[in-house]
N, C-alpha and C. Protein backbone atom coordinates (compact mmCIF):
# COMPACT_ATOMS: atom_id res chain seq x y z
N UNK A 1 -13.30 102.05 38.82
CA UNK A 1 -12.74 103.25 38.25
C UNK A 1 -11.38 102.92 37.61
N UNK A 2 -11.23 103.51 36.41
CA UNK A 2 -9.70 103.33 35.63
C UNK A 2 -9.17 104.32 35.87
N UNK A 3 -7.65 103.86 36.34
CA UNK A 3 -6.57 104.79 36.77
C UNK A 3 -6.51 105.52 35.42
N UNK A 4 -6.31 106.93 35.71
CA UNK A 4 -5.72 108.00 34.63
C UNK A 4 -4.93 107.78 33.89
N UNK A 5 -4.57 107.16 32.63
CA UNK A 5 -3.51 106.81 32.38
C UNK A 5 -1.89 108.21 32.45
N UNK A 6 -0.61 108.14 32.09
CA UNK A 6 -0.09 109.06 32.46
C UNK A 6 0.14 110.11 31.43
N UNK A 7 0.37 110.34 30.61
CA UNK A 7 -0.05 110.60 29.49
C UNK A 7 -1.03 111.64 29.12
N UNK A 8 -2.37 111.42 29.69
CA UNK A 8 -3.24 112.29 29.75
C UNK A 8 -3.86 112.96 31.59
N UNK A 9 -2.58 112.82 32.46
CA UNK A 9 -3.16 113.41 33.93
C UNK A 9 -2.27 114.37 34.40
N UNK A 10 -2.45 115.02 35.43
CA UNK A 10 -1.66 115.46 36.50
C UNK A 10 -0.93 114.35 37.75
N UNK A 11 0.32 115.18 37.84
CA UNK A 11 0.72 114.48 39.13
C UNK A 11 -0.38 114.82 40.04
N UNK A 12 -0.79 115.53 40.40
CA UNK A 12 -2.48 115.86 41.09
C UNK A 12 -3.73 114.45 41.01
N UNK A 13 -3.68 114.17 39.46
CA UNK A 13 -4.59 113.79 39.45
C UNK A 13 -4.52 112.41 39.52
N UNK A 14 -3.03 112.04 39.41
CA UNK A 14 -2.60 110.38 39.75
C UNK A 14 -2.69 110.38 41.29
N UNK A 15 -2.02 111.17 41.95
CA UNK A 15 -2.01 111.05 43.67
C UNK A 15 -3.17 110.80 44.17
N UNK A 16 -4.62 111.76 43.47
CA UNK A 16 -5.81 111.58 44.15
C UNK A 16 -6.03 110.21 43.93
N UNK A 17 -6.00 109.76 42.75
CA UNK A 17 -6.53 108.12 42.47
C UNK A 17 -5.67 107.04 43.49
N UNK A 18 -4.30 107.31 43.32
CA UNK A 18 -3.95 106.09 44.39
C UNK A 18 -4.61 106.49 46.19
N UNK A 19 -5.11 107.50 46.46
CA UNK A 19 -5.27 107.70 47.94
C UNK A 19 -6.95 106.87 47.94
N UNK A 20 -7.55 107.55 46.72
CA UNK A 20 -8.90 107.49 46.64
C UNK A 20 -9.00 105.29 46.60
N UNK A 21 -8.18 104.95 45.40
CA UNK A 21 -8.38 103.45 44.84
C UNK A 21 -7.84 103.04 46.18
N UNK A 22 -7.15 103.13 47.58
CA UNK A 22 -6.59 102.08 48.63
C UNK A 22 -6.64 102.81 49.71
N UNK A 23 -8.22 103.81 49.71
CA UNK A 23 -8.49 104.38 51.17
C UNK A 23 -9.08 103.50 51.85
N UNK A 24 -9.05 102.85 53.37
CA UNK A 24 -9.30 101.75 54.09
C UNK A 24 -10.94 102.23 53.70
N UNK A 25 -11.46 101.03 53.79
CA UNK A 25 -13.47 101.07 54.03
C UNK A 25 -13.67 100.17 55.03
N UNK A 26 -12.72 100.23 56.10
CA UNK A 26 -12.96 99.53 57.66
C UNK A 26 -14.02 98.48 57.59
N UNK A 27 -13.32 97.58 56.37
CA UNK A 27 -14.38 96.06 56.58
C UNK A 27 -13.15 95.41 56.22
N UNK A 28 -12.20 94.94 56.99
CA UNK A 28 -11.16 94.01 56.72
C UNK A 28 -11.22 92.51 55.85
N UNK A 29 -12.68 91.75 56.49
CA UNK A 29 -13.07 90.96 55.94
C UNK A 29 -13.55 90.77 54.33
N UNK A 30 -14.55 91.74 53.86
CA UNK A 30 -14.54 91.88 53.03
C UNK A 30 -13.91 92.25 51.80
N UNK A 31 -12.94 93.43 52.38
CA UNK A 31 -11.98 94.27 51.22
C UNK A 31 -10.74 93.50 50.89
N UNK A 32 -9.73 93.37 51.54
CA UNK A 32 -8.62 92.68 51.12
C UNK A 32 -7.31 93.68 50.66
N UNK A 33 -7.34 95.03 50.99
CA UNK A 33 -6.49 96.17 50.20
C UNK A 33 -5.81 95.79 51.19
N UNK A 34 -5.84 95.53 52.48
CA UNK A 34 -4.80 95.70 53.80
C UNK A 34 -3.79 94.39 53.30
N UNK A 35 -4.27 93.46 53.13
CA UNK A 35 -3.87 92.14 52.59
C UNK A 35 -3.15 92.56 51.41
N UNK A 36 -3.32 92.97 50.50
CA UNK A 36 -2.55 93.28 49.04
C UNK A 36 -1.49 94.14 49.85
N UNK A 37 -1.66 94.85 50.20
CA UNK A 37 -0.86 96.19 50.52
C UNK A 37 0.70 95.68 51.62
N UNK A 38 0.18 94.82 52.67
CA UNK A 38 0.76 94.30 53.57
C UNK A 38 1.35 95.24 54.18
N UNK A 39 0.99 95.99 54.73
CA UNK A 39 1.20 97.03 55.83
C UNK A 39 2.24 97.89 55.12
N UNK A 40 1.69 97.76 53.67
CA UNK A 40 3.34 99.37 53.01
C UNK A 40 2.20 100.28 52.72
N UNK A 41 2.92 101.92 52.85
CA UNK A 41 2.06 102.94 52.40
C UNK A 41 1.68 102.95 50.74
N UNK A 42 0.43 102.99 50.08
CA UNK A 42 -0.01 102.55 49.04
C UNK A 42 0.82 104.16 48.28
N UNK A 43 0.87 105.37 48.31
CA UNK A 43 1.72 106.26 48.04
C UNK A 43 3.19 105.91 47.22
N UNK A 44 3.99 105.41 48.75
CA UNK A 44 5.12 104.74 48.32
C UNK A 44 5.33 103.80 47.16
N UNK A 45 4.52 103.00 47.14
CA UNK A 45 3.90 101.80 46.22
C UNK A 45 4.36 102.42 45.21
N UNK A 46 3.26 103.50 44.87
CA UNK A 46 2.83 103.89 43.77
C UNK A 46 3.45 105.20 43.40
N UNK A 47 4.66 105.24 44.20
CA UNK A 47 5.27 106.68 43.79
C UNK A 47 5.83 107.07 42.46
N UNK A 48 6.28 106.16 41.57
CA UNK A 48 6.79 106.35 40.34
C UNK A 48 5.65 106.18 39.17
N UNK A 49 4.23 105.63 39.47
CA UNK A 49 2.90 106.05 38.80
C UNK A 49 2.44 107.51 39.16
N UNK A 50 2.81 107.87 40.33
CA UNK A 50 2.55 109.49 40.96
C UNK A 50 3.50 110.76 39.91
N UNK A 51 4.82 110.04 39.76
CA UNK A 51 5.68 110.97 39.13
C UNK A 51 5.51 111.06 37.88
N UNK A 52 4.74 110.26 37.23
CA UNK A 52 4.85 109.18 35.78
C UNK A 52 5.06 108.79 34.99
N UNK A 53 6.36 108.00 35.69
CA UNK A 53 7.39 107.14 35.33
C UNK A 53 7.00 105.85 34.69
N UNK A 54 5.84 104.90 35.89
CA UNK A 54 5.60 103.45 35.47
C UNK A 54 3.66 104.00 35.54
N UNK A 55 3.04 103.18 34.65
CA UNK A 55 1.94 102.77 34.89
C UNK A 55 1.19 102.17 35.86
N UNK A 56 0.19 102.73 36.22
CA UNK A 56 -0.92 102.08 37.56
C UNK A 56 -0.76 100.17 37.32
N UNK A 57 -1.01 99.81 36.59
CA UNK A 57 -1.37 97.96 35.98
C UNK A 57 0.26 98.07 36.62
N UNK A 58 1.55 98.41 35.96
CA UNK A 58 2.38 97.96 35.88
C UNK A 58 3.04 97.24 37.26
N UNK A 59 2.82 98.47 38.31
CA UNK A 59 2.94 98.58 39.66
C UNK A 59 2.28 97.59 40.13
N UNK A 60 0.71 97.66 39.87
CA UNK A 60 -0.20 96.63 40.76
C UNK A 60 0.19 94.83 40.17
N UNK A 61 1.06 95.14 39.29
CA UNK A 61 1.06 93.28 38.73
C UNK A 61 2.12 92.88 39.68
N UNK A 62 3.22 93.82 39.64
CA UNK A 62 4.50 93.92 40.35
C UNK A 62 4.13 93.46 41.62
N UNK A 63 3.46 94.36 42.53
CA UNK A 63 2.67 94.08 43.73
C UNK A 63 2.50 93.25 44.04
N UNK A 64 1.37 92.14 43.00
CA UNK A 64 0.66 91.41 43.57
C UNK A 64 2.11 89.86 43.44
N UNK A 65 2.87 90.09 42.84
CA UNK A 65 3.96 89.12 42.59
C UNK A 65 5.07 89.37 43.50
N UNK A 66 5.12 89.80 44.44
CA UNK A 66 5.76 89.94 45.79
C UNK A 66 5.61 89.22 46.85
């Protein structure tokens, strides 16, 4: 699924996507979100894609370079 860009969403409709794109699917092994995430609330993460300030990509490149 492609994040909403901001531009064309709701703060509504960005919040649902980050809860929906890094809700646990209780297979640790397989998924890897717990691992990306490293025990921060994915919300927080993504709070200035929620407000929309920065872009979904922008955040997750940021992320993964931490």
């Amino acid at each position: 699924m492609t994040p909403p860009k901001i531009e064309n969403s709701t703060r509504e409709e960005r919040h649902a996507y980050v809860i929906d794109a890094w809700q646990c699917l209780n297979d640790c092994e397989a998924c890897g979100k717990c691992r990306i995430l490293r025990g921060r609330d994915p919300e927080t993460l993504y709070a200035d894609y929620i407000e929309g300030i920065r872009e979904y990509m922008d955040i997750t490149l940021a992320i993964r370079q931490m």
